[in-house]
Protein backbone atom coordinates (compact mmCIF):
# COMPACT_ATOMS: atom_id res chain seq x y z
CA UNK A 1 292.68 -52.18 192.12
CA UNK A 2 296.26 -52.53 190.49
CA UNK A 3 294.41 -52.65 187.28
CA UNK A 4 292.46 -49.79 188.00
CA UNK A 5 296.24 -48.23 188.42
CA UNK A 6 297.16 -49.22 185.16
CA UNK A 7 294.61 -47.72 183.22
CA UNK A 8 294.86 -44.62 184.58
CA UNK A 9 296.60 -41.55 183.29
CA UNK A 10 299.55 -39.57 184.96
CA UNK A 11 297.40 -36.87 185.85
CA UNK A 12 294.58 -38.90 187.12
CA UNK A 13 297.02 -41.05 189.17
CA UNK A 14 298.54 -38.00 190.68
CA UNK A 15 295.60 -36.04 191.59
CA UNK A 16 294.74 -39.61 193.42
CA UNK A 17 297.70 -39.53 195.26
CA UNK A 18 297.52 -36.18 196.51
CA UNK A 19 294.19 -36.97 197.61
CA UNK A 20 295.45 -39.63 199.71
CA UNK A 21 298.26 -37.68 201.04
CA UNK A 22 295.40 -35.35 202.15
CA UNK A 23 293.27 -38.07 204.15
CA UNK A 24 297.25 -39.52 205.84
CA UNK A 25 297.22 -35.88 207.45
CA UNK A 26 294.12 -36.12 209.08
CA UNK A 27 295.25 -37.22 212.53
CA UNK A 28 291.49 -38.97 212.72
CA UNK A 29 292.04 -42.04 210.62
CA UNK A 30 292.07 -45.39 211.86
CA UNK A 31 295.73 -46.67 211.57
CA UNK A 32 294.63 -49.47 209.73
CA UNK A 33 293.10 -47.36 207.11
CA UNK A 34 296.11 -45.27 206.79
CA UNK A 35 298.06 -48.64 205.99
CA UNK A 36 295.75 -49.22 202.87
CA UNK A 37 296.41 -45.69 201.87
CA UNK A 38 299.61 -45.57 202.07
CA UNK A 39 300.29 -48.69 200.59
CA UNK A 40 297.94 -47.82 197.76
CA UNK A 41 300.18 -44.38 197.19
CA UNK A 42 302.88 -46.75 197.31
CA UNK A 43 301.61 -47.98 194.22
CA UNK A 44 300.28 -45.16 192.40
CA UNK A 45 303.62 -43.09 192.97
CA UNK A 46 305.22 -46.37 191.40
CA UNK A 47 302.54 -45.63 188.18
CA UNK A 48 303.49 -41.91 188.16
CA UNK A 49 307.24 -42.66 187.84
CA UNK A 50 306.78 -45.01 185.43
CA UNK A 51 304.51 -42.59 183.53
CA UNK A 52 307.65 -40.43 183.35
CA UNK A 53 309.68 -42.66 182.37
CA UNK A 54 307.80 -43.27 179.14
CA UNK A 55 307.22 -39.81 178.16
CA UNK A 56 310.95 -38.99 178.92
CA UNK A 57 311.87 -41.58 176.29
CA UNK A 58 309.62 -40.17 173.56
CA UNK A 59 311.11 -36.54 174.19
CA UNK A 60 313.22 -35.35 170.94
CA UNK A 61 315.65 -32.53 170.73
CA UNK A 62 315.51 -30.34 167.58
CA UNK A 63 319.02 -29.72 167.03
CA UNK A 64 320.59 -27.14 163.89
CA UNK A 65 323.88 -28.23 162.48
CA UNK A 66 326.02 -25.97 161.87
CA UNK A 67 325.49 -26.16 158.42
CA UNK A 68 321.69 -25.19 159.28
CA UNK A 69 319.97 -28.59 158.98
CA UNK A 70 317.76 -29.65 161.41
CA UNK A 71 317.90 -33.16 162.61
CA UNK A 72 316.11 -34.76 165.18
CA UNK A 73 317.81 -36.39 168.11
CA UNK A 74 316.68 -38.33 171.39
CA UNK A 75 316.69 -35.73 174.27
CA UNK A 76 319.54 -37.26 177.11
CA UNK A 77 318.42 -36.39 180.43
CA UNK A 78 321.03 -36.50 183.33
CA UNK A 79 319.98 -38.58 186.08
């Protein structure tokens, strides 16, 4: 399954996990299913962060100088 996580995209990983955030509200599943799900949101919220992570790395700020060049320059988020 962790494979499975791997290969799959931001938004396919997040659509899964609100899909399994759907089934942990349904006051009908067995608790031992809701373990598995949760654990496997666990992981898939772990993929989605590090998803982010990467695409926040490979964001670039166009800046203009102020003697009108533009130069390109890694984007510093704060944290």
């Amino acid at each position: 399954m962790e494979n499975d996580i791997d290969k799959m995209t931001f938004e396919q990983a997040l659509s899964r996990l609100e899909g399994i955030v759907k089934e942990l509200e349904d006051e009908k599943i067995p608790l031992e299913d809701s373990i598995k799900k949760f654990e496997l949101g666990v992981k898939l919220s772990s993929h989605c962060l590090s998803k982010l992570n990467e695409a926040e790395k490979k964001i670039e700020e166009l800046t203009k100088s102020e003697d009108g060049k533009l130069s390109v320059k890694d984007l510093k988020l704060e944290e």
